[in-house]
N, C-alpha and C. Protein backbone atom coordinates (compact mmCIF):
# COMPACT_ATOMS: atom_id res chain seq x y z
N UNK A 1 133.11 128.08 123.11
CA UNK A 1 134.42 128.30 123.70
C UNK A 1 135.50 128.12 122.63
N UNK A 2 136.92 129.01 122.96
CA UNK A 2 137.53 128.52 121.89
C UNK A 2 139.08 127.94 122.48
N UNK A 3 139.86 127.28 121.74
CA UNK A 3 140.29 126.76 122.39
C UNK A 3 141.92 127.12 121.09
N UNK A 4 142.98 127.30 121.78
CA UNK A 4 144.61 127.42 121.14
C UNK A 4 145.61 127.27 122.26
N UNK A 5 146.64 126.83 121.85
CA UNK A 5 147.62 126.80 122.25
C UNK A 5 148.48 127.42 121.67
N UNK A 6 149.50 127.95 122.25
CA UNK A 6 151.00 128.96 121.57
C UNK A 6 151.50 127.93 121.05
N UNK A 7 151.88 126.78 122.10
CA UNK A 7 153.04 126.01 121.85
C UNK A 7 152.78 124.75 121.00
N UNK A 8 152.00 124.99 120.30
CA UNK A 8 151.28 123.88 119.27
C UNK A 8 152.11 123.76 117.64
N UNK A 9 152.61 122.84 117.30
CA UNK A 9 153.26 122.73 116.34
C UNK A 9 152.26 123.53 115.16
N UNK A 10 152.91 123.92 114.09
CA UNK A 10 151.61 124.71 113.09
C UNK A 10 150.61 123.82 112.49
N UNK A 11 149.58 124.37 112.51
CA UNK A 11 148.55 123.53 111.87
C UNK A 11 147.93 122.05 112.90
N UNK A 12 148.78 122.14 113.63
CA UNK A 12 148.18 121.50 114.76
C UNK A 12 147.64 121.34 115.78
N UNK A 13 146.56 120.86 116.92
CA UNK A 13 145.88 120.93 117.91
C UNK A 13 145.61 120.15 119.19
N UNK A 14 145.65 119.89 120.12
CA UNK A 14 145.61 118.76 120.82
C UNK A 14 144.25 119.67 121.74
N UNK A 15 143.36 118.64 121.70
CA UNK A 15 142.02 119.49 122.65
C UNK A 15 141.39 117.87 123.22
N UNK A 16 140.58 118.27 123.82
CA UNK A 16 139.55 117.13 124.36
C UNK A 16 140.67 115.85 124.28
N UNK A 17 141.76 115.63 124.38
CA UNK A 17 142.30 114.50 124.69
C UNK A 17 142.97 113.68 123.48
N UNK A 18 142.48 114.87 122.29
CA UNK A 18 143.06 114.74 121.03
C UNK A 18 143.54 115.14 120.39
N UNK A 19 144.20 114.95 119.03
CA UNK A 19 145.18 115.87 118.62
C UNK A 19 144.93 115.41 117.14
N UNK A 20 145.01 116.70 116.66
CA UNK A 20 144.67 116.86 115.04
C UNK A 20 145.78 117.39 114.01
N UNK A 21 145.33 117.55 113.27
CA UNK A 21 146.97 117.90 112.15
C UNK A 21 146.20 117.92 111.06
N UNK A 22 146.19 118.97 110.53
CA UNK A 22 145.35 119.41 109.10
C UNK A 22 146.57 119.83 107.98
N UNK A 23 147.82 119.51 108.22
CA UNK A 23 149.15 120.05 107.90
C UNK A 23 148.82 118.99 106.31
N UNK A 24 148.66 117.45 106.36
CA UNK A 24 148.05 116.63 104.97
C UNK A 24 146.50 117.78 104.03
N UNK A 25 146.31 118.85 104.36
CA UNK A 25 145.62 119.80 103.07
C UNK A 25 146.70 120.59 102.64
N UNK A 26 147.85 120.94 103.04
CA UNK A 26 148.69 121.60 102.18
C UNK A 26 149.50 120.95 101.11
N UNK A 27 148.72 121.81 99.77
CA UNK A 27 149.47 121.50 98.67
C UNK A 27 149.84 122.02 97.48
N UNK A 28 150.54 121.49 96.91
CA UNK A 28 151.79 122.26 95.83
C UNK A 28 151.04 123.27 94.97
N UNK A 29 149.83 122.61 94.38
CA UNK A 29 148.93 123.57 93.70
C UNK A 29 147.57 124.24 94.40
N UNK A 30 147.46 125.28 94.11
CA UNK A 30 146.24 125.59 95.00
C UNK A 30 144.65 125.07 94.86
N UNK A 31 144.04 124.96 95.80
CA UNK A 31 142.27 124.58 95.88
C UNK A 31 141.57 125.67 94.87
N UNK A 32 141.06 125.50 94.38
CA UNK A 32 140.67 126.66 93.08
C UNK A 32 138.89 126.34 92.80
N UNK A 33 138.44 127.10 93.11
CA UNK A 33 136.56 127.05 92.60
C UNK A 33 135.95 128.33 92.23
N UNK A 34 134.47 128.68 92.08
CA UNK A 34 134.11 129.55 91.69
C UNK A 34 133.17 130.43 92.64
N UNK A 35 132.92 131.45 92.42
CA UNK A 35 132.34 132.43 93.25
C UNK A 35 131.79 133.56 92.67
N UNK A 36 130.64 134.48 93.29
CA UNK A 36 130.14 135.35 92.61
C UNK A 36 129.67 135.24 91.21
N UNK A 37 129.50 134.22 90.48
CA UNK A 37 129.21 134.41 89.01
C UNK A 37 130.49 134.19 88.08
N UNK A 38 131.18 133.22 88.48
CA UNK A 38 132.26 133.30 87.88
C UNK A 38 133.53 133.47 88.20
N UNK A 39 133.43 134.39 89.62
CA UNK A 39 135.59 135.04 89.81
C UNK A 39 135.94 133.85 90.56
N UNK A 40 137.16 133.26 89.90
CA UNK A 40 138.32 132.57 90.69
C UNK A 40 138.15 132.35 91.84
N UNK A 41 138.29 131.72 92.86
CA UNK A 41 138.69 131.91 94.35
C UNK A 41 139.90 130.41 94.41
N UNK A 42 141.11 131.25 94.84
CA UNK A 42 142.19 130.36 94.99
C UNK A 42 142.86 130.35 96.49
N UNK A 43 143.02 129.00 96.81
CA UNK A 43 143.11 128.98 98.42
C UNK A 43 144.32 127.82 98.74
N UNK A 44 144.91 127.98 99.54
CA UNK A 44 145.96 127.11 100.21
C UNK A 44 145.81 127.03 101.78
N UNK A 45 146.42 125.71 102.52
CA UNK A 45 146.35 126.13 103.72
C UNK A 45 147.70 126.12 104.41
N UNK A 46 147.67 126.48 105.70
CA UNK A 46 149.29 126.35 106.19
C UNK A 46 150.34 126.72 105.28
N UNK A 47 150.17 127.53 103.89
CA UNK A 47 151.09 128.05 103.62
C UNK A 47 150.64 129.05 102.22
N UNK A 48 151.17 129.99 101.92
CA UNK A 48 151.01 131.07 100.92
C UNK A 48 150.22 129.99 99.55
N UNK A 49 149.76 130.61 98.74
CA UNK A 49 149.04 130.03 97.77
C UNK A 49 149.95 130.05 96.62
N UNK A 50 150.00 129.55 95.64
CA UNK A 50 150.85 129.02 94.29
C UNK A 50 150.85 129.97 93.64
N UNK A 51 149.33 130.93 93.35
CA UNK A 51 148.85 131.48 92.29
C UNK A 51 149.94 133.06 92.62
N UNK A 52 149.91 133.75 91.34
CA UNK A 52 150.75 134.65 91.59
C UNK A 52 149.55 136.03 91.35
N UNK A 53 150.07 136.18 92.81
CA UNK A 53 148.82 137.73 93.33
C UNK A 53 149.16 138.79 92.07
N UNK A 54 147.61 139.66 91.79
CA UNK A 54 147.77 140.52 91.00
C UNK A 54 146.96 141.70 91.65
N UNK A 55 148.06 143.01 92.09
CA UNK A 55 147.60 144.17 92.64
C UNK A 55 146.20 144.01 93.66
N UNK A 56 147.19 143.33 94.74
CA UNK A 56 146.21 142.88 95.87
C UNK A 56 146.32 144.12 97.02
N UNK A 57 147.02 145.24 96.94
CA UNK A 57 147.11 146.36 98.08
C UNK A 57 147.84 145.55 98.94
N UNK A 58 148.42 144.06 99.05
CA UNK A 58 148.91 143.87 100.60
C UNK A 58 150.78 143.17 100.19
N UNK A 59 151.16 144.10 101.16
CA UNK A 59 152.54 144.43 100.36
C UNK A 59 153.51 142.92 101.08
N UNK A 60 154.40 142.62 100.23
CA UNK A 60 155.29 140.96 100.46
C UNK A 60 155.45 140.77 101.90
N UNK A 61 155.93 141.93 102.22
CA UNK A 61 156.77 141.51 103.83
C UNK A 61 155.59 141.53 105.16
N UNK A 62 153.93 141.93 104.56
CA UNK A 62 153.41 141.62 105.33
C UNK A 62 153.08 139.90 105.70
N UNK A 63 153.56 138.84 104.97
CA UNK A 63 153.32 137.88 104.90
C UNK A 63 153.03 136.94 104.09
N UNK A 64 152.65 135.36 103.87
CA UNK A 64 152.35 134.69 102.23
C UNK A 64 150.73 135.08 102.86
N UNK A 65 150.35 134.85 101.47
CA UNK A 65 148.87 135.02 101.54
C UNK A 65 148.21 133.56 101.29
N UNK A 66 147.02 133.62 102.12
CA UNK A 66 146.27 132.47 102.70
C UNK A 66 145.74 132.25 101.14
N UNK A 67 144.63 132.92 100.94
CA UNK A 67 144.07 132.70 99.37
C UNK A 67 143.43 134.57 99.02
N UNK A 68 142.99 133.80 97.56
CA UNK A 68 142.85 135.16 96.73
C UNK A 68 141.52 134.96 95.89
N UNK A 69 140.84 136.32 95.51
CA UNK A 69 139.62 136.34 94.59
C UNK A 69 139.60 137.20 93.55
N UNK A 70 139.79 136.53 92.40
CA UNK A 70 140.34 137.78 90.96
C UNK A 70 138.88 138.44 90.74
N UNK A 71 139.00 139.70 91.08
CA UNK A 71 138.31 140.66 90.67
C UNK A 71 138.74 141.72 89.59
N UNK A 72 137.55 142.44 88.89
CA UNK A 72 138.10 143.31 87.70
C UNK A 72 139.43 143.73 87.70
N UNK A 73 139.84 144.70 89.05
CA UNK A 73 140.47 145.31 88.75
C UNK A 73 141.81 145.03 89.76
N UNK A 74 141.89 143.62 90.49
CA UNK A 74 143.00 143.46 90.83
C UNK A 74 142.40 142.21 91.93
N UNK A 75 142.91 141.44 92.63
CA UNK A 75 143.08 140.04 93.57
C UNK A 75 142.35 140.83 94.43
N UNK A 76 141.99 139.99 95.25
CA UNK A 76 141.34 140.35 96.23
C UNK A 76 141.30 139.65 97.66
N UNK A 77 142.73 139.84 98.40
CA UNK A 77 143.39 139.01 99.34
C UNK A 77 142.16 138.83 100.94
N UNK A 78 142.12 137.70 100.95
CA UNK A 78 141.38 137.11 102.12
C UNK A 78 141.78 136.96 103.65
N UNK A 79 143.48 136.93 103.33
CA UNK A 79 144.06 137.26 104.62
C UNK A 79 145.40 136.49 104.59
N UNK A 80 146.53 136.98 105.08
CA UNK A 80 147.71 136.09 105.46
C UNK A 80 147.39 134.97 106.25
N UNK A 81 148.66 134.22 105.47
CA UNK A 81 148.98 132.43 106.26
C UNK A 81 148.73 132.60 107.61
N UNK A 82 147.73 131.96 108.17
CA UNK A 82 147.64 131.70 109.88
C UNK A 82 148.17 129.99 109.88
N UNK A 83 148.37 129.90 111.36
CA UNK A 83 149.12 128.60 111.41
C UNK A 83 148.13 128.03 112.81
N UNK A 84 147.84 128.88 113.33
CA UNK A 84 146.91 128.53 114.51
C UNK A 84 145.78 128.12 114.81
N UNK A 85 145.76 126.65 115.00
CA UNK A 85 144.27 126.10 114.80
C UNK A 85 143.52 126.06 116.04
N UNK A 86 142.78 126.46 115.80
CA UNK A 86 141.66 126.68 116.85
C UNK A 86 140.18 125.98 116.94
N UNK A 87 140.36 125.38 118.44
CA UNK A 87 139.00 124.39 118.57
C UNK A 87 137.60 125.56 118.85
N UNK A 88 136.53 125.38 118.07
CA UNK A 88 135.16 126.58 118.32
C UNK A 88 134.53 125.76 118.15
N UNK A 89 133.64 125.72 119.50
CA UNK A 89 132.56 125.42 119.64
C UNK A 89 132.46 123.45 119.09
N UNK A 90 133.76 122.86 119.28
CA UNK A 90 133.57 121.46 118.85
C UNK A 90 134.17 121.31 117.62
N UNK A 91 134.49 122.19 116.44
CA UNK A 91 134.98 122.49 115.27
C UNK A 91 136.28 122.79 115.17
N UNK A 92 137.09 122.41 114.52
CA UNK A 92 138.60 123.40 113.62
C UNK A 92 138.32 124.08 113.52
N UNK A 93 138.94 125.25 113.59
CA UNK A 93 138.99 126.64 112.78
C UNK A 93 140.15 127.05 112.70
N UNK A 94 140.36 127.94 111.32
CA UNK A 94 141.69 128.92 110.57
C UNK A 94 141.14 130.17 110.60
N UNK A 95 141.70 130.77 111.34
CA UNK A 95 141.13 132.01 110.98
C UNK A 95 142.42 133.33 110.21
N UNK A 96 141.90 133.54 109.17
CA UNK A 96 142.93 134.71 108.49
C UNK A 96 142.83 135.96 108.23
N UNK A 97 143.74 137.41 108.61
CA UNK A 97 143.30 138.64 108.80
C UNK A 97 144.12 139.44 107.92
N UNK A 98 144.19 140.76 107.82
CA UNK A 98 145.19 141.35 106.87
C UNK A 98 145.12 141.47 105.54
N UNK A 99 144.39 141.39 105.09
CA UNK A 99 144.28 141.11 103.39
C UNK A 99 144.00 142.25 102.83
N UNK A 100 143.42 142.54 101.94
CA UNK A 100 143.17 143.44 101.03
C UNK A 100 141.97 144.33 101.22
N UNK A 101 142.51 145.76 101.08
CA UNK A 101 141.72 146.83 102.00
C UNK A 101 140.47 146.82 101.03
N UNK A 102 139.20 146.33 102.09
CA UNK A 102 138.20 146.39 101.64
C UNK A 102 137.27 147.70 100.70
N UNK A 103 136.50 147.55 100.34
CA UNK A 103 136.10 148.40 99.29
C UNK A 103 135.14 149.87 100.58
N UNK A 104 134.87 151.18 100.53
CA UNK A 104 134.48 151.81 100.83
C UNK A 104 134.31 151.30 102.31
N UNK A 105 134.97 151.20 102.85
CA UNK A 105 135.71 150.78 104.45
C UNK A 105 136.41 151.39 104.67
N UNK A 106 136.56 152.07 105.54
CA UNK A 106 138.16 152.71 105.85
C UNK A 106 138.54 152.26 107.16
N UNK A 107 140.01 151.43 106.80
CA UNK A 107 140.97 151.13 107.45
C UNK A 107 140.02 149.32 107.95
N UNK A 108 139.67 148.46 107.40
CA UNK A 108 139.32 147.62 107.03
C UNK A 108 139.95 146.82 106.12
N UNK A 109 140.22 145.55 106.80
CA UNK A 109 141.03 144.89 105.85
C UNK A 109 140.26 142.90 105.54
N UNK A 110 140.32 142.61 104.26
CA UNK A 110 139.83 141.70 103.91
C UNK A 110 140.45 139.86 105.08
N UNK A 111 139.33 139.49 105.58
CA UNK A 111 139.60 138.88 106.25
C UNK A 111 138.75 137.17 106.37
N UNK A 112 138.91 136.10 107.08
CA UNK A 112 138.00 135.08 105.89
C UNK A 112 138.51 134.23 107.51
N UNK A 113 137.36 132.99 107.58
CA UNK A 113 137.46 131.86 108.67
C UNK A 113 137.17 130.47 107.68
N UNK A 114 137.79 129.46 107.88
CA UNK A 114 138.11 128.25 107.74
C UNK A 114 137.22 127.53 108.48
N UNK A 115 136.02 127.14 108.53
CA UNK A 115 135.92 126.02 109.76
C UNK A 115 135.90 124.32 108.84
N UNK A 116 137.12 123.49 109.84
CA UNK A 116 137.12 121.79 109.21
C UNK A 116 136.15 120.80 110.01
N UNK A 117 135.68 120.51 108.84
CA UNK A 117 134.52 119.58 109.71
C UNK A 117 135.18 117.80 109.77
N UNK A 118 135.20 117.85 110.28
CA UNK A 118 135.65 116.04 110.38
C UNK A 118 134.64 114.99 109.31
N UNK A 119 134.81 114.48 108.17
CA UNK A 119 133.71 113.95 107.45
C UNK A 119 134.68 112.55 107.09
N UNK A 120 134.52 111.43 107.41
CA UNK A 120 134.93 110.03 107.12
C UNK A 120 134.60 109.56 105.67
N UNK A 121 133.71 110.13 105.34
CA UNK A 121 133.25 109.57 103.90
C UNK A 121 133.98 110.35 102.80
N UNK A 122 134.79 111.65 103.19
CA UNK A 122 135.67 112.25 102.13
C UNK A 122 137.24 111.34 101.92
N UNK A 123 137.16 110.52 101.56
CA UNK A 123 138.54 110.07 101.84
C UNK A 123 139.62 110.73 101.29
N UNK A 124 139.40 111.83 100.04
CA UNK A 124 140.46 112.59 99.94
C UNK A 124 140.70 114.17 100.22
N UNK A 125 141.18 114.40 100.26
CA UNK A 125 141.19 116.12 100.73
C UNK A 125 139.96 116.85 100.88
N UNK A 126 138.75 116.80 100.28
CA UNK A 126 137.86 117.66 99.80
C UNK A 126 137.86 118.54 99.49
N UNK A 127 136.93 119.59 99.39
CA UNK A 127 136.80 121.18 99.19
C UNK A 127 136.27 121.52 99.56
N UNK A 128 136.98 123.21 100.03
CA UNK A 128 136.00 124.15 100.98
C UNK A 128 134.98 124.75 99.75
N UNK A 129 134.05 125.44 101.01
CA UNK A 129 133.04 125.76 99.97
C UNK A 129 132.87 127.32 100.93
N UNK A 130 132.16 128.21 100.30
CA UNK A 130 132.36 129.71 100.59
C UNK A 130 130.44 129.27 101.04
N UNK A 131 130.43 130.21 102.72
CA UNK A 131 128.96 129.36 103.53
C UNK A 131 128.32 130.90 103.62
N UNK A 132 129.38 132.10 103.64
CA UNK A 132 128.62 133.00 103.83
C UNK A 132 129.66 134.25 103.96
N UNK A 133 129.02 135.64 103.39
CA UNK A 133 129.92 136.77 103.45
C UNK A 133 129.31 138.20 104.07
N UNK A 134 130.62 138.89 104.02
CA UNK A 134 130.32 139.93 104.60
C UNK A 134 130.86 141.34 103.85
N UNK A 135 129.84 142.28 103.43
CA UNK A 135 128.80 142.29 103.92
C UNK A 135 127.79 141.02 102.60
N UNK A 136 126.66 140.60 102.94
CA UNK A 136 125.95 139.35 102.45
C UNK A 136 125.80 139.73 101.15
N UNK A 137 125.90 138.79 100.47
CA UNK A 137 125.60 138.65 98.68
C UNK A 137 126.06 139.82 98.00
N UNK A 138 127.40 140.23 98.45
CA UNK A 138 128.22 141.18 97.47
C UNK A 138 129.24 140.71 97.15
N UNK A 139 129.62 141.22 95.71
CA UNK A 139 130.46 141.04 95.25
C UNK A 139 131.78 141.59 95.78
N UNK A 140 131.19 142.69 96.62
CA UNK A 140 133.20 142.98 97.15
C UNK A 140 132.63 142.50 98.65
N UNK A 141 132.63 141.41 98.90
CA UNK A 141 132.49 141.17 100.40
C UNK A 141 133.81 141.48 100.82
N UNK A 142 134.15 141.75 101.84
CA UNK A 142 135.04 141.61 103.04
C UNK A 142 135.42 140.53 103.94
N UNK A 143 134.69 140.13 104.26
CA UNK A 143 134.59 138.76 104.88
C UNK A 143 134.09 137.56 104.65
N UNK A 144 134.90 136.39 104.40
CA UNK A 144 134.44 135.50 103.78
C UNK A 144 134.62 134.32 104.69
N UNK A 145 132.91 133.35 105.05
CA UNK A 145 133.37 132.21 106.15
C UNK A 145 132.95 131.05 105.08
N UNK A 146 134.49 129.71 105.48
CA UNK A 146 134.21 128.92 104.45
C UNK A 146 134.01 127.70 105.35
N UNK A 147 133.70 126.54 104.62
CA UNK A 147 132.91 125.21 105.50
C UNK A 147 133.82 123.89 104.57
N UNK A 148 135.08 123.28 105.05
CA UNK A 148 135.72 122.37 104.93
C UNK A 148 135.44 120.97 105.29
N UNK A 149 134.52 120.23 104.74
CA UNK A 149 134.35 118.95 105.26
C UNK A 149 135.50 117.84 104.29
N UNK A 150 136.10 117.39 105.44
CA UNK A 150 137.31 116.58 105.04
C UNK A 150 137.93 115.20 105.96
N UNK A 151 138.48 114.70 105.72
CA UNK A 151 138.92 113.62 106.50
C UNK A 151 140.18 113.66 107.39
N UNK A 152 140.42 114.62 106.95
CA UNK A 152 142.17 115.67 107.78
C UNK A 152 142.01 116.56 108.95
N UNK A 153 140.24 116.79 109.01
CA UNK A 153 140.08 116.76 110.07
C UNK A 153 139.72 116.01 111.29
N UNK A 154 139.52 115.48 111.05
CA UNK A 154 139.54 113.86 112.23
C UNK A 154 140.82 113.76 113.33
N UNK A 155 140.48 113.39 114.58
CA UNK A 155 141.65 113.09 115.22
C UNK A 155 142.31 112.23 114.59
N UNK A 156 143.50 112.27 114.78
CA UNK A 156 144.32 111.61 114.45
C UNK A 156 145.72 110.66 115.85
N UNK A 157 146.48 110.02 114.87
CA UNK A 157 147.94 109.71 115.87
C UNK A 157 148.66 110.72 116.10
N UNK A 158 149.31 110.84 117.06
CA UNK A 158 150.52 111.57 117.23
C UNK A 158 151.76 110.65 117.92
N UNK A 159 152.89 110.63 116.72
CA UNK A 159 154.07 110.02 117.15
C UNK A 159 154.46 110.78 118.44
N UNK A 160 154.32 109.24 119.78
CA UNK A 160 154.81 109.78 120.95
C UNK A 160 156.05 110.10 121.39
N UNK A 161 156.36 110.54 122.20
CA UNK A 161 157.95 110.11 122.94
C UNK A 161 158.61 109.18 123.02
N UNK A 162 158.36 107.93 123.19
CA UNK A 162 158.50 106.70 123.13
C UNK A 162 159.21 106.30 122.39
N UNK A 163 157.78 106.55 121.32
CA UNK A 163 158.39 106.05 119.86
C UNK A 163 159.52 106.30 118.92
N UNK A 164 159.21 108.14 119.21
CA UNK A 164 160.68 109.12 118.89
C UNK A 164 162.05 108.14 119.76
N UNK A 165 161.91 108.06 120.94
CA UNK A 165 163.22 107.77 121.31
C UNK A 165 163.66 106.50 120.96
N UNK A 166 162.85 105.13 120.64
CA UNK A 166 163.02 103.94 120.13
C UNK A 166 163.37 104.14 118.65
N UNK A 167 162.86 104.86 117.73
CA UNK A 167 163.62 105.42 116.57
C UNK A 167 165.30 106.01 116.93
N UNK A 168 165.37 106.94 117.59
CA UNK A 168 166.77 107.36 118.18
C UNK A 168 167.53 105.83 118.07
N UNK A 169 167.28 105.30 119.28
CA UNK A 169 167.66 103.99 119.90
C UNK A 169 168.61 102.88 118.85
N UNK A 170 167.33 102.92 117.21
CA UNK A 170 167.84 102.43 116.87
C UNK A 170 168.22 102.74 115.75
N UNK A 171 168.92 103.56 115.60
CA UNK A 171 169.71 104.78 114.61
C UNK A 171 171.03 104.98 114.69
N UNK A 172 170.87 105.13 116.69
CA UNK A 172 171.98 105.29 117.30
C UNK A 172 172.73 103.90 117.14
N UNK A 173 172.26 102.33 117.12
CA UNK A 173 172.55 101.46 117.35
C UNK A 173 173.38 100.82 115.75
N UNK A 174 172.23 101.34 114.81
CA UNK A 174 173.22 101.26 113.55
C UNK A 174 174.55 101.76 113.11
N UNK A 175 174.21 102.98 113.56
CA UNK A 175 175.45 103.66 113.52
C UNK A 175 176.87 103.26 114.14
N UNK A 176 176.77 102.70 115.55
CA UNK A 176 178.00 102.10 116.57
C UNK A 176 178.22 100.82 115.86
N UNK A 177 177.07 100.04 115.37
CA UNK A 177 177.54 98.91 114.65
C UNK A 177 178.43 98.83 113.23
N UNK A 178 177.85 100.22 112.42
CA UNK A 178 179.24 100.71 111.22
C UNK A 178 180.19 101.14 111.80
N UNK A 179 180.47 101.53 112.96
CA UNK A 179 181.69 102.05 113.71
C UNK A 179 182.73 101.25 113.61
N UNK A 180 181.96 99.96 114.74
CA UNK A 180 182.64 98.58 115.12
C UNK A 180 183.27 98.05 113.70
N UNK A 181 182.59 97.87 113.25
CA UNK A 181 182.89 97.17 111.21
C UNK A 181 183.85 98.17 111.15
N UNK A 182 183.89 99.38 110.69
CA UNK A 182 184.87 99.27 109.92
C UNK A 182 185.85 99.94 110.82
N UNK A 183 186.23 99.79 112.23
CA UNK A 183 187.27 99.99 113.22
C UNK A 183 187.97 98.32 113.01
N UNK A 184 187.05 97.29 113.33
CA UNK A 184 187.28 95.93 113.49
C UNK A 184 188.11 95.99 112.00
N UNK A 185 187.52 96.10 111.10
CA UNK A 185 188.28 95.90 109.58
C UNK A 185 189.89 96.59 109.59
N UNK A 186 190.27 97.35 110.07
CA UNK A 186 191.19 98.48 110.04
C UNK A 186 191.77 98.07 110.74
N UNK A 187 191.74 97.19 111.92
CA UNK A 187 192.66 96.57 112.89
C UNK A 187 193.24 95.43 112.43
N UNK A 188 192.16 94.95 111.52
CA UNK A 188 192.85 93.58 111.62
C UNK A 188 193.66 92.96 109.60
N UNK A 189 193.57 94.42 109.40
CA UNK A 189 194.01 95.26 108.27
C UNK A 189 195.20 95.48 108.62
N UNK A 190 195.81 96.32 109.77
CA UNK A 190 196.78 96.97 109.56
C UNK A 190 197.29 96.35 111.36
N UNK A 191 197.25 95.83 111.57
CA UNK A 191 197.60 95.03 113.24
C UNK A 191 197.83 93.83 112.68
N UNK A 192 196.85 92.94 112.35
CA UNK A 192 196.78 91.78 112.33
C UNK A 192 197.39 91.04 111.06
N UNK A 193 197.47 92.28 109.67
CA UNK A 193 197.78 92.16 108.59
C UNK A 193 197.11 91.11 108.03
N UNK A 194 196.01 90.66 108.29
CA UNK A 194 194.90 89.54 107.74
C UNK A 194 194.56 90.48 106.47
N UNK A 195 194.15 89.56 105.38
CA UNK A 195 193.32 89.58 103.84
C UNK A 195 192.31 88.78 103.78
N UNK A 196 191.78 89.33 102.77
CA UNK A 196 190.59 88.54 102.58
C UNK A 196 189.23 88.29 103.49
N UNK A 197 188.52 86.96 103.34
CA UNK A 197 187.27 87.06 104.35
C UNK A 197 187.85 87.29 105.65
N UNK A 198 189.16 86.86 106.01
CA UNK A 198 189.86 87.03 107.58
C UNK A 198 189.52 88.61 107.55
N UNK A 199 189.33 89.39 106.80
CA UNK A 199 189.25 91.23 107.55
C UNK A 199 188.19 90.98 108.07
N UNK A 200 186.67 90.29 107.90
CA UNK A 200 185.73 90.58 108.33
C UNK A 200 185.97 90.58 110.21
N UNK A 201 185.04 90.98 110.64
CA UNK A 201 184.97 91.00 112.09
C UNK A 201 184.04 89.91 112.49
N UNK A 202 184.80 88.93 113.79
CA UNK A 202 184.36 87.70 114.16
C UNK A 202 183.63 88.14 115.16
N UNK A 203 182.31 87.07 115.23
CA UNK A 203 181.37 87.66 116.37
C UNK A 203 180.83 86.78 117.37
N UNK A 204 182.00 85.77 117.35
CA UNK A 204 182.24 84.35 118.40
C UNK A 204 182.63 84.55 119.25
């Protein structure tokens, strides 16, 4: 079964009573390993990749691109930024579409799945690893499914309502208290014509 919500913040999920946030794998430089014998494979999540695309067929305004695979004769796009995480079968999944028009396909476009495995013993980000393609053991695959075992996938907290509004609460409360100060100072400044420690405001 699979499981999304519209109204789900990006990169985030709430399923079985839990709620996840894979939004801590996005980062400044991209995930970078090897493939096929050598070509590049450069990947980001929740947002366009660092590396700067070279004659990937998939034009700016279709979107940032998820990740990329330098081939001879130009990148080889895996699919635009998805933001929508999806519970399968017990698993995360990213799934990304749109990419770079596959080789002797017509009207086929390069496309790739994410699945995050929840692993406690990665304590830092990990790395995806490429589990299987399409079509199998080619070099111009089309479809590429990768296998993320990480610790970012794990349920996690989610700051409640509560908490949000007790933050408010006391934000709001600092703020009326610089009010008071320097209203109290200004009165007794220019009313009271007091100097010195007398400006402070008495709280007897």
């Amino acid at each position: 079964a699979v499981f999304a919500y519209a109204d789900e913040k990006p990169c985030t999920l709430h399923s079985g009573g839990k709620y996840y946030d894979i939004t801590p794998l996005k980062s400044s430089k991209d995930y970078q390993f090897e493939i096929d014998a050598g070509r590049k494979f450069y990947l980001n999540v929740c947002k366009g990749v660092a590396t700067d695309p070279w004659n990937t067929g998939v034009s700016e305004d279709e979107g940032d691109i998820a990740g990329l695979i330098r081939r001879d004769h130009g990148d080889f796009v895996i699919g635009i930024v998805n933001t929508t995480l999806e519970m399968v079968e017990g698993g995360l999944m990213l799934r990304q579409s749109n990419g770079s028009p596959c080789k002797d396909m017509d009207n086929v476009r390069g496309s790739s799945s994410i699945r995050f495995i929840c692993d406690t013993s990665v304590f830092a980000a990990g790395n995806p690893v490429v589990i299987d393609t399409f079509p199998p053991n080619s070099e111009d695959a089309c479809h590429y499914e990768l296998e993320w075992r990480t610790l970012f996938a794990c349920p996690t907290g989610e700051r409640g309502v509560l908490s949000g509004l007790f933050v408010s609460c006391i934000i709001t409360a600092m703020i009326l208290f610089m009010l008071y100060m320097v209203a109290s100072t200004l009165y007794n400044y220019f009313v009271l014509r007091l100097r010195g420690p007398q400006l402070l405001p008495k709280f007897t």
